[in-house]
Protein backbone atom coordinates (compact mmCIF):
# COMPACT_ATOMS: atom_id res chain seq x y z
CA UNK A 1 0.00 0.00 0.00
CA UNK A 2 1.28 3.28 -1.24
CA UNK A 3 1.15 5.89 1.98
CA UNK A 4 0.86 9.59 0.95
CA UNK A 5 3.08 11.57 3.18
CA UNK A 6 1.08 14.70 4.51
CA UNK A 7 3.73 17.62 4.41
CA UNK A 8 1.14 19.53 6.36
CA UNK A 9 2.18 17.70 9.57
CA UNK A 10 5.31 19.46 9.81
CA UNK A 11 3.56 22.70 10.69
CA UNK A 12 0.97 21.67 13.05
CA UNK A 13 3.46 21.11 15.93
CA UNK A 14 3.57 23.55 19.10
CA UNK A 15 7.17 24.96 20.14
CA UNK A 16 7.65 25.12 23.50
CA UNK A 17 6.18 27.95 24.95
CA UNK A 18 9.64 28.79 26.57
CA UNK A 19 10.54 28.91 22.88
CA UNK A 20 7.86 31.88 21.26
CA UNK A 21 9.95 34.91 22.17
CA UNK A 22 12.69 33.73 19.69
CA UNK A 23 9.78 32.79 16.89
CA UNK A 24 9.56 35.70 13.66
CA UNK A 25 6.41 37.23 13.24
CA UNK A 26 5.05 34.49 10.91
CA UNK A 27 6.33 31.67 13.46
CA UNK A 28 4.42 33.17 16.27
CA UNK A 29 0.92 33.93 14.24
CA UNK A 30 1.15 29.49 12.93
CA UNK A 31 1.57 29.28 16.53
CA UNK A 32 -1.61 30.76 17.50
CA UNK A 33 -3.51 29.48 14.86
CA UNK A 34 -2.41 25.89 15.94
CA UNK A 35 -3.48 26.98 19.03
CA UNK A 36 -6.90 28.05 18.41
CA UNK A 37 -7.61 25.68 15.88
CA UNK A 38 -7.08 23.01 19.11
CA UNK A 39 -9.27 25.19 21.25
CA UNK A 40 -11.88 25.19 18.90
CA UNK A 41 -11.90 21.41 18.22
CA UNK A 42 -11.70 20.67 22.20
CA UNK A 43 -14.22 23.65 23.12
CA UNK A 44 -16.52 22.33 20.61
CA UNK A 45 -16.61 18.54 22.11
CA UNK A 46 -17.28 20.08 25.59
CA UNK A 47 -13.62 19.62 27.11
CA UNK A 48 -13.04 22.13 29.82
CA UNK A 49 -9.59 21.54 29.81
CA UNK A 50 -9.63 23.60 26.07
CA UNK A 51 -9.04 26.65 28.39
CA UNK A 52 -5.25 26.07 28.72
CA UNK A 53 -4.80 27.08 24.95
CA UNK A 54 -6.70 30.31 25.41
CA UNK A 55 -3.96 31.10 28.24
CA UNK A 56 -1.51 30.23 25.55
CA UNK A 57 -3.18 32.21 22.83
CA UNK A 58 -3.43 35.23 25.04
CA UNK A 59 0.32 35.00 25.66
CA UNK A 60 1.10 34.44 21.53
CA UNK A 61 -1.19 37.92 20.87
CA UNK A 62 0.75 39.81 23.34
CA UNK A 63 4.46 38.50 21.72
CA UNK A 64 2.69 39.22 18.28
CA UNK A 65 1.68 42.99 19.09
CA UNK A 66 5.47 43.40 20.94
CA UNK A 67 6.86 42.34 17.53
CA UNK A 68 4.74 44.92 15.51
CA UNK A 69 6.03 47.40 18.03
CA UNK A 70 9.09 47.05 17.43
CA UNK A 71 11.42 47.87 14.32
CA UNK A 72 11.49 44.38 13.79
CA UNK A 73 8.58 43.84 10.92
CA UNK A 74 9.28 45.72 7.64
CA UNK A 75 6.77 47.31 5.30
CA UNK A 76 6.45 47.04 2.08
């Protein structure tokens, strides 16, 4: 049987959190869309324990607005 090797895995895994300040601007937004994209799957099957990743997601959005702060993101 011929197995089809979803490339899309590569990007669905969380860095450590002790990790995100390093992460470019791009890094950290996959990040929280990972993130939410497992809250809303959890959330949605009634698992309270979905609430961790809004702590996370909260944390991303505040690393996210430091970055746009900063002279580190370019304009084109």
């Amino acid at each position: 049987m011929n197995e089809i090797l979803d490339t899309t895995q590569e990007n669905k895994s969380i860095v450590p959190e002790d990790q995100w300040p390093e992460l470019a601007l791009d890094e950290l937004i996959t990040q929280k869309n990972i993130l939410y994209d497992r809250w809303e799957f959890l959330h949605s099957k009634g698992n309270v324990g979905a609430k961790v990743f809004v702590q996370g997601i909260e944390k991303l959005d505040q690393l996210i607005q430091a970055k746009l702060n900063t002279n580190e993101v370019s304009y084109f």
